[in-house]
PDB file of N, CA and C in Angstrom:
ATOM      1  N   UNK A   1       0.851  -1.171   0.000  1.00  0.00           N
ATOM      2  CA  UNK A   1       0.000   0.000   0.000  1.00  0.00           C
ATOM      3  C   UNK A   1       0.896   1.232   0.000  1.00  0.00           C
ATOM      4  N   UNK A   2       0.409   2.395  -0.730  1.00  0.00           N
ATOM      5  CA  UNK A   2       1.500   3.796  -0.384  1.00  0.00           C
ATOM      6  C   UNK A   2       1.077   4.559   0.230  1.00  0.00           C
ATOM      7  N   UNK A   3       0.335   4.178   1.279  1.00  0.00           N
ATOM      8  CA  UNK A   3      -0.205   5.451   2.025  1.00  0.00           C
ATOM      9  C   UNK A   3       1.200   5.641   3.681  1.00  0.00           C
ATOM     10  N   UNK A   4       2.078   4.928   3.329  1.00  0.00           N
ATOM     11  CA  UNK A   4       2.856   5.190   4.098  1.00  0.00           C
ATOM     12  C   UNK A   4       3.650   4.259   4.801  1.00  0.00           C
ATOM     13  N   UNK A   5       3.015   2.987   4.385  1.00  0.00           N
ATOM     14  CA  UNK A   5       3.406   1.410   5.561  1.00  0.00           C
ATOM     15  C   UNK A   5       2.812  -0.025   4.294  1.00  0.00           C
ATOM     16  N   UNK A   6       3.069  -0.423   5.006  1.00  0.00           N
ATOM     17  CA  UNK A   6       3.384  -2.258   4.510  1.00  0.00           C
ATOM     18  C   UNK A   6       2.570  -3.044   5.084  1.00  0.00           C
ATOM     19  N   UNK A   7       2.096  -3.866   4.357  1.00  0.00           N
ATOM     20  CA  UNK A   7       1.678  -4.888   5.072  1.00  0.00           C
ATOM     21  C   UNK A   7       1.905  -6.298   4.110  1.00  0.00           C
ATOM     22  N   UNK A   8       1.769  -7.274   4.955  1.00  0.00           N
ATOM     23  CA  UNK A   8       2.206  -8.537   4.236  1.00  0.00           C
ATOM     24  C   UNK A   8       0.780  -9.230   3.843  1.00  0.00           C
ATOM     25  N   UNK A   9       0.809  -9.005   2.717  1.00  0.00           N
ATOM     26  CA  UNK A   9      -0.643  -9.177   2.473  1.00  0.00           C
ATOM     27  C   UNK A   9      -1.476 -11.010   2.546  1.00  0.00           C
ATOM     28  N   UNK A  10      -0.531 -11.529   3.643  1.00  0.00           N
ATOM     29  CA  UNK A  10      -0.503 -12.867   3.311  1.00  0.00           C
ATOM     30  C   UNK A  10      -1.421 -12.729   4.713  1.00  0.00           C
ATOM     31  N   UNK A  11      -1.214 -11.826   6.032  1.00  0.00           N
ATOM     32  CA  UNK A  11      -1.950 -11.611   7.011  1.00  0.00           C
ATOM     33  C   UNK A  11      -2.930 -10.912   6.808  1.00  0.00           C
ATOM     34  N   UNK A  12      -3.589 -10.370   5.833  1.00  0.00           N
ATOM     35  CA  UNK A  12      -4.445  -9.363   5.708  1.00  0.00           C
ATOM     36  C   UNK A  12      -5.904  -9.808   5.922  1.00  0.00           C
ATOM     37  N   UNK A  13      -6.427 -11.187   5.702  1.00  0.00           N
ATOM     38  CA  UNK A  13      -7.230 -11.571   6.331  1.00  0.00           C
ATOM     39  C   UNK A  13      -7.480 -11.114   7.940  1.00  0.00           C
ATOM     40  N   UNK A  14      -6.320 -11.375   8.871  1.00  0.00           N
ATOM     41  CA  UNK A  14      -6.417 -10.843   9.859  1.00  0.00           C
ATOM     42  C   UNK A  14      -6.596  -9.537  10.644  1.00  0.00           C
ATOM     43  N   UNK A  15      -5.908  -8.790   9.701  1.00  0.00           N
ATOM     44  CA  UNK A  15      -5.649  -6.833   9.889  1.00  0.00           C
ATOM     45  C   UNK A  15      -7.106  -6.992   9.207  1.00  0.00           C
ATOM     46  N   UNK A  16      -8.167  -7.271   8.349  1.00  0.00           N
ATOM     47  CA  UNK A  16      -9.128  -6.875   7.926  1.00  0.00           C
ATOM     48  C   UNK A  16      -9.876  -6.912   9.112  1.00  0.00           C
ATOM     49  N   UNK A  17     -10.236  -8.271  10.042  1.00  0.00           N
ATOM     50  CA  UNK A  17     -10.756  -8.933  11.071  1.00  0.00           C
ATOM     51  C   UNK A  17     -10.313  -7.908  12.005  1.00  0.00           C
ATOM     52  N   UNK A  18      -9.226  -7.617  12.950  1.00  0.00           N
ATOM     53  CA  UNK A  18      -9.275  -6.551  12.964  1.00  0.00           C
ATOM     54  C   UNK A  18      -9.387  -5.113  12.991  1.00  0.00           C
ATOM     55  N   UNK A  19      -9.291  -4.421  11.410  1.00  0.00           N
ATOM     56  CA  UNK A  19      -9.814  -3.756  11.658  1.00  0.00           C
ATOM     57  C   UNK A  19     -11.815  -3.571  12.015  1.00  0.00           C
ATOM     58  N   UNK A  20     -12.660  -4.271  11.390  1.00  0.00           N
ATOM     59  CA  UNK A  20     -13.460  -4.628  11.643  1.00  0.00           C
ATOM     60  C   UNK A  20     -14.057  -4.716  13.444  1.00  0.00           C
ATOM     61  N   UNK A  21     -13.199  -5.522  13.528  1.00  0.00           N
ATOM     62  CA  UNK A  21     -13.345  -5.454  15.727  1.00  0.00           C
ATOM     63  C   UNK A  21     -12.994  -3.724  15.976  1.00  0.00           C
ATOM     64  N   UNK A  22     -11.837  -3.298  15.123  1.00  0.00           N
ATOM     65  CA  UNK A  22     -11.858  -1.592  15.904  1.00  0.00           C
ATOM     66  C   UNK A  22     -13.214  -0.912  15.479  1.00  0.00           C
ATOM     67  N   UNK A  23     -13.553  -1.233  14.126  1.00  0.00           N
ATOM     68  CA  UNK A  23     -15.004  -0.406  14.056  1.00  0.00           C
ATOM     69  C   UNK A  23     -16.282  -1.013  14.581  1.00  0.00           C
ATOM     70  N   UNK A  24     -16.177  -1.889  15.114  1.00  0.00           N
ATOM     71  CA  UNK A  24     -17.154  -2.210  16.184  1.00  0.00           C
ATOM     72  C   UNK A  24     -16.963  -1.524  17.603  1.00  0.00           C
ATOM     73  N   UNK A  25     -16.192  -1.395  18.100  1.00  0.00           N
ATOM     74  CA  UNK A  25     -15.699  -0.642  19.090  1.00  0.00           C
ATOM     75  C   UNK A  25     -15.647   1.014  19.129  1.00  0.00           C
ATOM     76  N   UNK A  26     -15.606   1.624  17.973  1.00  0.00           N
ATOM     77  CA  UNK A  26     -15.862   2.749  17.724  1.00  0.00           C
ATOM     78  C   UNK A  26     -17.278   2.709  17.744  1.00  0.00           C
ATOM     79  N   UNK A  27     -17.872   2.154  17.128  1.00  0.00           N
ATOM     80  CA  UNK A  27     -19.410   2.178  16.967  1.00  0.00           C
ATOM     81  C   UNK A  27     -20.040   2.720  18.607  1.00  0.00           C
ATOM     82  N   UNK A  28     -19.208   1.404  19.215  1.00  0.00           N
ATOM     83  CA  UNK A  28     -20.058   1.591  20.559  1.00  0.00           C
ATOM     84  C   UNK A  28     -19.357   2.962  21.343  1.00  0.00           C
ATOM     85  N   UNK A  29     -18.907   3.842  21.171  1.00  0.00           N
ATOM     86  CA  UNK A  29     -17.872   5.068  21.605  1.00  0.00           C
ATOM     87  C   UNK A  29     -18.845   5.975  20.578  1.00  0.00           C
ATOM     88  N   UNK A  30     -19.252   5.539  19.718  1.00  0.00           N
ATOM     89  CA  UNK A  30     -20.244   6.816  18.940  1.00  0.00           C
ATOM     90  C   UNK A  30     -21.595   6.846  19.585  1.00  0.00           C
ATOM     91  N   UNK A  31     -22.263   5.174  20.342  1.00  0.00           N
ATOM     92  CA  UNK A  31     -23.079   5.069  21.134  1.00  0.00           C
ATOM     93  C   UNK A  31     -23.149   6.405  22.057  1.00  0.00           C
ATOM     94  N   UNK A  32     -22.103   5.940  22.933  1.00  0.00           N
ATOM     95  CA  UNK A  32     -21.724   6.836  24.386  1.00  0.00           C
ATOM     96  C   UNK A  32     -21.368   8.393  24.007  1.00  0.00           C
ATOM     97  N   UNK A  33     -21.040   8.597  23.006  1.00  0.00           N
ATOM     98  CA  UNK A  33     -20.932   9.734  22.694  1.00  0.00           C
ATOM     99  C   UNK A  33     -22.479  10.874  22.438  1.00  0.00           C
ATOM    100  N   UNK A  34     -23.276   9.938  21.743  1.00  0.00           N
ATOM    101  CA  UNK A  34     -24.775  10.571  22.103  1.00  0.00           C
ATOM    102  C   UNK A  34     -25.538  10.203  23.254  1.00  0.00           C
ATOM    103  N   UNK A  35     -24.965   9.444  24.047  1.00  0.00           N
ATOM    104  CA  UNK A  35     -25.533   9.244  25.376  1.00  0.00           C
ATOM    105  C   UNK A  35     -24.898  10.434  26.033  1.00  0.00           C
ATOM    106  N   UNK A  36     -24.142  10.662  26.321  1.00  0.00           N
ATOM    107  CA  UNK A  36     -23.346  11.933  26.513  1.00  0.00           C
ATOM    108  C   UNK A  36     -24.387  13.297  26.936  1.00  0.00           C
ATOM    109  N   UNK A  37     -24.353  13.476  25.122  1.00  0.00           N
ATOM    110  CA  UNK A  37     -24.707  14.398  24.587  1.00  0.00           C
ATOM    111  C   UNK A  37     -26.562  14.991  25.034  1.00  0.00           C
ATOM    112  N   UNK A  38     -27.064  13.066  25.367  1.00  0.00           N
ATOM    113  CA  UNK A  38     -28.537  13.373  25.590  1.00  0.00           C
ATOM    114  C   UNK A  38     -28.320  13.537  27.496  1.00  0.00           C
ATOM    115  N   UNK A  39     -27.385  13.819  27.930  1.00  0.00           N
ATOM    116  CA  UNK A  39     -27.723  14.274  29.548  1.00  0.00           C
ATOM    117  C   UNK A  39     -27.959  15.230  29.751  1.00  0.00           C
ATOM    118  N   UNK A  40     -28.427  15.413  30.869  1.00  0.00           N
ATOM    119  CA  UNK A  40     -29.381  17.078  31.273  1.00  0.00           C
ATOM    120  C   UNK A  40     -29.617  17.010  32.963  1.00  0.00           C
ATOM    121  N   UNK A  41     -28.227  17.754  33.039  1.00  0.00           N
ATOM    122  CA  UNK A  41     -28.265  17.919  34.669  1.00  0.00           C
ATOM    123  C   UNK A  41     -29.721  18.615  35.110  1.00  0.00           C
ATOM    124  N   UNK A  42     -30.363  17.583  36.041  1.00  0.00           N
ATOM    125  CA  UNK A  42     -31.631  18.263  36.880  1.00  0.00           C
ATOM    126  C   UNK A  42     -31.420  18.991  37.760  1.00  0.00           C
ATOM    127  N   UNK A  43     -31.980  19.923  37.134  1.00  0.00           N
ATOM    128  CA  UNK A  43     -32.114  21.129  38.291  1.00  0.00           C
ATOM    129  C   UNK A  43     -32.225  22.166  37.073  1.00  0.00           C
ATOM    130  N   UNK A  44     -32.918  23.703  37.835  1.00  0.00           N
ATOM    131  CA  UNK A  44     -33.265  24.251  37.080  1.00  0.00           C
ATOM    132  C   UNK A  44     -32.523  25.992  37.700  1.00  0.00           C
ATOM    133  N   UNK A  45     -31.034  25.703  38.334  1.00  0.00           N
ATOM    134  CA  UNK A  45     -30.439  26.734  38.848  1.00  0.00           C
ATOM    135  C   UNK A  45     -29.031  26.751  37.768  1.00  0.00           C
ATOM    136  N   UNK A  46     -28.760  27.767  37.649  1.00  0.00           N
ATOM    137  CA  UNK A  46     -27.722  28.447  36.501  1.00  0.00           C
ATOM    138  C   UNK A  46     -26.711  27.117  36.654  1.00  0.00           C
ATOM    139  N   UNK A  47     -26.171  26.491  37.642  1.00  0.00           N
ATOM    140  CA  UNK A  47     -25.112  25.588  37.567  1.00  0.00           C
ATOM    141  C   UNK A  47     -25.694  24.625  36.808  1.00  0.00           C
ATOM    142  N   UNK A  48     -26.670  23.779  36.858  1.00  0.00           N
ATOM    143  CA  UNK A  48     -26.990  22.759  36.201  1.00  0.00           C
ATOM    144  C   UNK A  48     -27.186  23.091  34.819  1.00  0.00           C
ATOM    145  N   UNK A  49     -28.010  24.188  34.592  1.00  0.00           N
ATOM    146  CA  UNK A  49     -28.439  25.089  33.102  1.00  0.00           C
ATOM    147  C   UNK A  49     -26.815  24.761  32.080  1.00  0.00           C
ATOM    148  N   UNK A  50     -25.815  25.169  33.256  1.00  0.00           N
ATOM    149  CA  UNK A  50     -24.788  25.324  32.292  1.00  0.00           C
ATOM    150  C   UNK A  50     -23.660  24.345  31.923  1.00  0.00           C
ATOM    151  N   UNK A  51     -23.724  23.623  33.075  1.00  0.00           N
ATOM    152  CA  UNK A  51     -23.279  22.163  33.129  1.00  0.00           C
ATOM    153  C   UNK A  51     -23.777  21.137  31.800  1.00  0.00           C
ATOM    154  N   UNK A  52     -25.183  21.548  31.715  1.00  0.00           N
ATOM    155  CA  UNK A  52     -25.581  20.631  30.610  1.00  0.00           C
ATOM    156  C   UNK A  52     -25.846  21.532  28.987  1.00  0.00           C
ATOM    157  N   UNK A  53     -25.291  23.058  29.114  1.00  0.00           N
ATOM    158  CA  UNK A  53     -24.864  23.343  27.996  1.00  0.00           C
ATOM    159  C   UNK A  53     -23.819  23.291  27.210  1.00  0.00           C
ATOM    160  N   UNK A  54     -22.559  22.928  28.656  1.00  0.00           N
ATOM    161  CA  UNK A  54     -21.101  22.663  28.535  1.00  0.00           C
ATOM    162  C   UNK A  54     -21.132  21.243  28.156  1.00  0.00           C
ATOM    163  N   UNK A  55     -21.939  19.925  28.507  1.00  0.00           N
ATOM    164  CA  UNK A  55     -21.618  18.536  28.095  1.00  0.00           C
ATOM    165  C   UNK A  55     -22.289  18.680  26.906  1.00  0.00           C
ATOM    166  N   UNK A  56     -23.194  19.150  26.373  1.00  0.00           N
ATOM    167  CA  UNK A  56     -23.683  19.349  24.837  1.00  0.00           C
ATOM    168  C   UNK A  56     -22.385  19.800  24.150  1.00  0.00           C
ATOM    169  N   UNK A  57     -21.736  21.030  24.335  1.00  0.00           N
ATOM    170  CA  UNK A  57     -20.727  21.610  23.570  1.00  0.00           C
ATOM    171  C   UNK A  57     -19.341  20.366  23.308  1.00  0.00           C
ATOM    172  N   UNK A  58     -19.447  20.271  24.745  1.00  0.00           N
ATOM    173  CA  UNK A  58     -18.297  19.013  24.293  1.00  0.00           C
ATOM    174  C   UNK A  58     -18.658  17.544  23.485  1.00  0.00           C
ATOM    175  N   UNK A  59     -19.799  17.339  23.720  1.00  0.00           N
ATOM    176  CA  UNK A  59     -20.125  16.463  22.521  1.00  0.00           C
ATOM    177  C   UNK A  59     -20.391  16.339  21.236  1.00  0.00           C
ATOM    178  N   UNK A  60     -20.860  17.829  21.018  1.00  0.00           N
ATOM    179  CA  UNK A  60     -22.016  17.569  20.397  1.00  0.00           C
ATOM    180  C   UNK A  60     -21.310  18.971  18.990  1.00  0.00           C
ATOM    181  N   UNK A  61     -21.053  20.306  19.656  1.00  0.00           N
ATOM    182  CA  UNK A  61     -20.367  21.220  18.783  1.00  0.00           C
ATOM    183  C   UNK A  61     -19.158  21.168  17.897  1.00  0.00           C
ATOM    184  N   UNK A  62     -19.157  20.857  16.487  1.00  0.00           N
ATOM    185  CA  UNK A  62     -18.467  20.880  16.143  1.00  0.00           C
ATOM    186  C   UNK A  62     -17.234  22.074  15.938  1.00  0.00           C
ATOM    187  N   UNK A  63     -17.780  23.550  16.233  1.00  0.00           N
ATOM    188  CA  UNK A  63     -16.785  24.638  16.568  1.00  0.00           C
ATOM    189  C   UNK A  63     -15.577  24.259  17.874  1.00  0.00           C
ATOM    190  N   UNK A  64     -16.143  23.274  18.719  1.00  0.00           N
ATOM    191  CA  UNK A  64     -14.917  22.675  19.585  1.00  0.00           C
ATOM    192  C   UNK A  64     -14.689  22.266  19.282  1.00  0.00           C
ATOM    193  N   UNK A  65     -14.267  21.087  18.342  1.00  0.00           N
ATOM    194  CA  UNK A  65     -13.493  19.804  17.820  1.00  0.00           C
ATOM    195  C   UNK A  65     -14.239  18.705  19.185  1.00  0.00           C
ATOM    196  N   UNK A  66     -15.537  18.696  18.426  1.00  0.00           N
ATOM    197  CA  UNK A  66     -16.746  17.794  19.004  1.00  0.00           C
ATOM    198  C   UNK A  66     -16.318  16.339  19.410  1.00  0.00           C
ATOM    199  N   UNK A  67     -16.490  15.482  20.914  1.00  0.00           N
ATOM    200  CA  UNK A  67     -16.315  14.450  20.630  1.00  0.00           C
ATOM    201  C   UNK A  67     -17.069  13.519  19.516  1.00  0.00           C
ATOM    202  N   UNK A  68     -18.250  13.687  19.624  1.00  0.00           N
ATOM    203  CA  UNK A  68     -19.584  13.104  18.669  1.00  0.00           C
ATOM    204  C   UNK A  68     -18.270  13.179  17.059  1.00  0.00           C
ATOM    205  N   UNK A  69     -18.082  14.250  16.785  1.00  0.00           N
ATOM    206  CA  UNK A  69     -17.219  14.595  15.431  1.00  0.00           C
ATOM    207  C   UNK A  69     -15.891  13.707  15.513  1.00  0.00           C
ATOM    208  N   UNK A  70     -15.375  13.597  16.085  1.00  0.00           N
ATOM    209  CA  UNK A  70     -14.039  12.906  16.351  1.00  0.00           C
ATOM    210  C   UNK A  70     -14.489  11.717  16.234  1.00  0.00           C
ATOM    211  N   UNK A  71     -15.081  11.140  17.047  1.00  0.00           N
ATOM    212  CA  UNK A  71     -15.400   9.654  17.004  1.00  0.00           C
ATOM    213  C   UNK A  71     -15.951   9.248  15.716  1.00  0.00           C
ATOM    214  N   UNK A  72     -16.411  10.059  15.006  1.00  0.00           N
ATOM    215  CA  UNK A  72     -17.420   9.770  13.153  1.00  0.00           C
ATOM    216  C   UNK A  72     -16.055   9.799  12.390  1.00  0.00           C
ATOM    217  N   UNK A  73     -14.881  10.771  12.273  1.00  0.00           N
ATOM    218  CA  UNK A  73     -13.608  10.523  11.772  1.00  0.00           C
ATOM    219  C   UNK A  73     -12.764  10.259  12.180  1.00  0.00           C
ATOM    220  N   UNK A  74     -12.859   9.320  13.368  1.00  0.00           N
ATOM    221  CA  UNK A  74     -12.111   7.829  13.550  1.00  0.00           C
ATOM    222  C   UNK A  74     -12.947   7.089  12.439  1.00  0.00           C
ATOM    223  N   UNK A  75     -14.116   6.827  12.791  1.00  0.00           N
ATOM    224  CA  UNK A  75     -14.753   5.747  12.347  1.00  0.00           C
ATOM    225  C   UNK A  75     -14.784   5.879  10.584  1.00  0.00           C
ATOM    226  N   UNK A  76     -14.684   6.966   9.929  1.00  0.00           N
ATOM    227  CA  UNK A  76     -14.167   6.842   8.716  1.00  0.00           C
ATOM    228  C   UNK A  76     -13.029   6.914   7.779  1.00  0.00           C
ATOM    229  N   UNK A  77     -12.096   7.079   9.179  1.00  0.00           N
ATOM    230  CA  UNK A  77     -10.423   6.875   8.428  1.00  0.00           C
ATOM    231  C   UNK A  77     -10.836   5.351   8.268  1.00  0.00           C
ATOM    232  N   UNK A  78     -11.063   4.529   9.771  1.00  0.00           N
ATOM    233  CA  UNK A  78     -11.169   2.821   9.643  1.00  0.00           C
ATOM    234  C   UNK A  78     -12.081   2.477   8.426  1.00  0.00           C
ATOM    235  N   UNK A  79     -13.077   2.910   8.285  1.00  0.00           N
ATOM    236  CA  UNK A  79     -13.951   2.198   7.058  1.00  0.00           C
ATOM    237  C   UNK A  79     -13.245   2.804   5.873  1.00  0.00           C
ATOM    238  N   UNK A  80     -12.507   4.006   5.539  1.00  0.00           N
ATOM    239  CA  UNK A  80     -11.412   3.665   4.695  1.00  0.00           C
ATOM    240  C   UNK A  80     -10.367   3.203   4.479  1.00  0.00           C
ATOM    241  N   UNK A  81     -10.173   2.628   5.815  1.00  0.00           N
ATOM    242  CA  UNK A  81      -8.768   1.461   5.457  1.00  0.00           C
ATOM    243  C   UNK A  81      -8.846  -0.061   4.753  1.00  0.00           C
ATOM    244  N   UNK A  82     -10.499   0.167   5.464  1.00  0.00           N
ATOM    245  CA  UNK A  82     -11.207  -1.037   5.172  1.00  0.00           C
ATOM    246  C   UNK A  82     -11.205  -1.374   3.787  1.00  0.00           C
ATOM    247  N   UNK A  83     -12.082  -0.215   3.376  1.00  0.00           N
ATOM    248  CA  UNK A  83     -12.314  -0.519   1.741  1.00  0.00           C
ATOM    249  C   UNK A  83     -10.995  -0.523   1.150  1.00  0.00           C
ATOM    250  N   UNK A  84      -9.800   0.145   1.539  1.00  0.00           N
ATOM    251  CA  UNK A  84      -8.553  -0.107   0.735  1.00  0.00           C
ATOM    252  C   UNK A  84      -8.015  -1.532   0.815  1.00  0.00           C
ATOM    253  N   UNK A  85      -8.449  -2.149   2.139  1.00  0.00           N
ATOM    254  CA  UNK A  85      -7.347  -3.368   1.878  1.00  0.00           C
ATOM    255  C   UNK A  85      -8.220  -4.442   1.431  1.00  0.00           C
ATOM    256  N   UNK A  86      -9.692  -4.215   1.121  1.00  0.00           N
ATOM    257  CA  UNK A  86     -10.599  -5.138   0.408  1.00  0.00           C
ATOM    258  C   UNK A  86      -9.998  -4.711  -0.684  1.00  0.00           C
ATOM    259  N   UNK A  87      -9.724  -3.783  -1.112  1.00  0.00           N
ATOM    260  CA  UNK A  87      -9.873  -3.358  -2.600  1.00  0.00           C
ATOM    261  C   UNK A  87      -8.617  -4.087  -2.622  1.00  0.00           C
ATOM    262  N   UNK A  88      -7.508  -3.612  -2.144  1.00  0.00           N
ATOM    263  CA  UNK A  88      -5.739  -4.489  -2.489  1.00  0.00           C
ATOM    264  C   UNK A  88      -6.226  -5.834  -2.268  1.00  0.00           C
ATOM    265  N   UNK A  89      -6.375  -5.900  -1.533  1.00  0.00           N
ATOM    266  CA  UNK A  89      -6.693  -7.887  -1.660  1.00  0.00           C
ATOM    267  C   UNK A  89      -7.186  -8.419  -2.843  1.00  0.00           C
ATOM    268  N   UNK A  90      -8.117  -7.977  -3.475  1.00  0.00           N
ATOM    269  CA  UNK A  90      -8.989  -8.514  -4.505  1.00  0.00           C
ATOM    270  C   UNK A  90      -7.968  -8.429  -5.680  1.00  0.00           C
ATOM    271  N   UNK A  91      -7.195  -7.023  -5.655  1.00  0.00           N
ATOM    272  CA  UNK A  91      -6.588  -6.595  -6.427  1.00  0.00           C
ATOM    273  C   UNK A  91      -5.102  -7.734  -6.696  1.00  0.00           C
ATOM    274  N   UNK A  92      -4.843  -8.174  -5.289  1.00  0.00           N
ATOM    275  CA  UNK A  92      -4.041  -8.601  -5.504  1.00  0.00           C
ATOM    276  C   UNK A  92      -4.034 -10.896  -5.773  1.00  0.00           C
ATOM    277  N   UNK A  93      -5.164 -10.886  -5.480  1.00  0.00           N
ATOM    278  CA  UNK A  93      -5.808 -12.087  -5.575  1.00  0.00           C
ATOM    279  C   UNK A  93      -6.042 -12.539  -7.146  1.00  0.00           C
ATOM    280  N   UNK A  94      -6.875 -11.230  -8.225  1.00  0.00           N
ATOM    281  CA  UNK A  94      -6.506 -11.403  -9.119  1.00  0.00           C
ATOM    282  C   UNK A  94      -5.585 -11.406  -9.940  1.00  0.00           C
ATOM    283  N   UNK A  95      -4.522 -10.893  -9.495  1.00  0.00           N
ATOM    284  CA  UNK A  95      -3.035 -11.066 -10.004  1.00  0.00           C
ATOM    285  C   UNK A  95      -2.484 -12.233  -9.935  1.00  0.00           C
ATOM    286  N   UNK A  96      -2.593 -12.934  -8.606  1.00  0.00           N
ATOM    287  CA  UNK A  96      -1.492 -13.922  -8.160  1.00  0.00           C
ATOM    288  C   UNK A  96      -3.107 -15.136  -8.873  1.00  0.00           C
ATOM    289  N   UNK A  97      -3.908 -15.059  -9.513  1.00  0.00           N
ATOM    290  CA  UNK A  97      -5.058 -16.109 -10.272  1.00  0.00           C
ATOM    291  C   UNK A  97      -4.393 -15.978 -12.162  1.00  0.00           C
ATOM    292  N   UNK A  98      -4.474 -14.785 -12.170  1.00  0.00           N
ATOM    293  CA  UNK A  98      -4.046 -14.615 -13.553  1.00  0.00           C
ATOM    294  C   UNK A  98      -2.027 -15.245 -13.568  1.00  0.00           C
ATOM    295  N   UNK A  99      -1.480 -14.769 -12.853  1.00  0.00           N
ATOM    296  CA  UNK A  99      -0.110 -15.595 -12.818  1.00  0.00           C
ATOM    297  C   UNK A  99      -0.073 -16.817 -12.990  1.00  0.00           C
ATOM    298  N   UNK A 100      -0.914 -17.604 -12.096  1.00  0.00           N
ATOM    299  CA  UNK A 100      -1.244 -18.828 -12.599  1.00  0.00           C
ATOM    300  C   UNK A 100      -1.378 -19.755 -13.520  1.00  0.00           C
ATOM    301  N   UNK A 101      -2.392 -19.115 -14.295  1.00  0.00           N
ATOM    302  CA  UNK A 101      -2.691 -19.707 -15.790  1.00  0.00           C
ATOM    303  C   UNK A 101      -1.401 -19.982 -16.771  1.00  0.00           C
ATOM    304  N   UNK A 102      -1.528 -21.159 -16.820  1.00  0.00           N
ATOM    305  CA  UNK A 102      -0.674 -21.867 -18.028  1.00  0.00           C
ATOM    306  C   UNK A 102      -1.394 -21.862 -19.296  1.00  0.00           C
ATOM    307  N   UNK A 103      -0.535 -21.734 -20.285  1.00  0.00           N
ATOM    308  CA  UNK A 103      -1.032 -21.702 -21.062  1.00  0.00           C
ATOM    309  C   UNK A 103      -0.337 -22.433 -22.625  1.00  0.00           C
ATOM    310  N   UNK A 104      -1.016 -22.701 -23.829  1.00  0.00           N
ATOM    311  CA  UNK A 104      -0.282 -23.756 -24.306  1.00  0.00           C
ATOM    312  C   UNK A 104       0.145 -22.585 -26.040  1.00  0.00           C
ATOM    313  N   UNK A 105       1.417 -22.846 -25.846  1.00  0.00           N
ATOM    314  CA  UNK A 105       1.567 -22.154 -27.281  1.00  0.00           C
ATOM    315  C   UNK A 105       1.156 -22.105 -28.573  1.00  0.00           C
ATOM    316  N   UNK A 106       0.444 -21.239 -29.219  1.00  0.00           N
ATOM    317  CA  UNK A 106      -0.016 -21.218 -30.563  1.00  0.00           C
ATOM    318  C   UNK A 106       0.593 -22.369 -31.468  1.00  0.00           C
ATOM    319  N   UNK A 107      -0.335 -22.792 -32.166  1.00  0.00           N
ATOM    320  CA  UNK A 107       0.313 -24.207 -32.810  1.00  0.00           C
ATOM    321  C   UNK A 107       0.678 -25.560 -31.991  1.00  0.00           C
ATOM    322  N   UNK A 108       0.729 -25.034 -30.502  1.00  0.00           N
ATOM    323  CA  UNK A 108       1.260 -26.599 -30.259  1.00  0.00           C
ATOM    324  C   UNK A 108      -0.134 -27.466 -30.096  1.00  0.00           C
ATOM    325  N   UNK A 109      -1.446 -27.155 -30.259  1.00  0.00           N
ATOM    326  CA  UNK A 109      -2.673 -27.912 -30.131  1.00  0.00           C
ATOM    327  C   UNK A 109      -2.521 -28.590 -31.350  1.00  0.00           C
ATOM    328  N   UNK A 110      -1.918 -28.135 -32.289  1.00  0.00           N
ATOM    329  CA  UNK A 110      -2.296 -29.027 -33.563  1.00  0.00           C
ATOM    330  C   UNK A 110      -1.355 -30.408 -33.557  1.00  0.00           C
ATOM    331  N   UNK A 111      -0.167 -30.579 -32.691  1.00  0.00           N
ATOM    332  CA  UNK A 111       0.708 -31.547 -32.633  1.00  0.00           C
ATOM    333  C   UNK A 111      -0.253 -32.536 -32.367  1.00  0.00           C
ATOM    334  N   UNK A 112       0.175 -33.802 -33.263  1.00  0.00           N
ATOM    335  CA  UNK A 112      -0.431 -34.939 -32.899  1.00  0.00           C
ATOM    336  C   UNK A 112      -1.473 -35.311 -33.985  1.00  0.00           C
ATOM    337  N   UNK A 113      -1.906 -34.359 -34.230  1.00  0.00           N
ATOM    338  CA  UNK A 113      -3.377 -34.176 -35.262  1.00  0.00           C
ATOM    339  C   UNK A 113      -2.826 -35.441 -36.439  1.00  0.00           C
TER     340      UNK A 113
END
């Protein structure tokens, strides 16, 4: 791959698996991240008012560098690593299928005839 690193594409079954388990795990961190976001300190005195305008901002505003936002581009650098090393795999699966093929030289089918 040239995005900067190597991989041995003989393990890539596994780094796919993998990555896969990290975007399951993000998933559930994008969960908690709108759980977060849906709290609402009770009470109806300026501390609580602002307490739960401050856990909105941190979740939820993207003018802060939002957790809610962060956790969505984690989760789509991984689903683009994803699709790259599906894509190299395939890519490289049909290569090492087409290498394969033997093949018989023009004219030599007619030997024997």
């Amino acid at each position: 791959m040239s995005d900067g690193y190597e991989i041995d594409l003989e393990r890539a079954p596994q780094i796919l698996a993998n990555l896969k388990e990290a975007r399951w795990e993000v998933m559930r961190l994008l969960t908690a991240a709108g759980q977060l976001a849906a709290i609402s300190f009770r009470g109806s005195d300026m501390v609580s008012r602002h307490a739960t305008a401050e856990m909105h901002a941190l979740t939820l505003d993207p003018a802060n560098g939002s957790l809610f936002q962060a956790v969505e581009s984690y989760l789509q650098a991984i689903d683009d690593q994803i699709a790259s090393l599906e894509q190299t795999l395939l890519n490289y699966h049909t290569i090492e299928e087409l290498n394969s093929i033997t093949g018989v030289p023009i004219g030599m089918s007619e030997v024997g005839d």
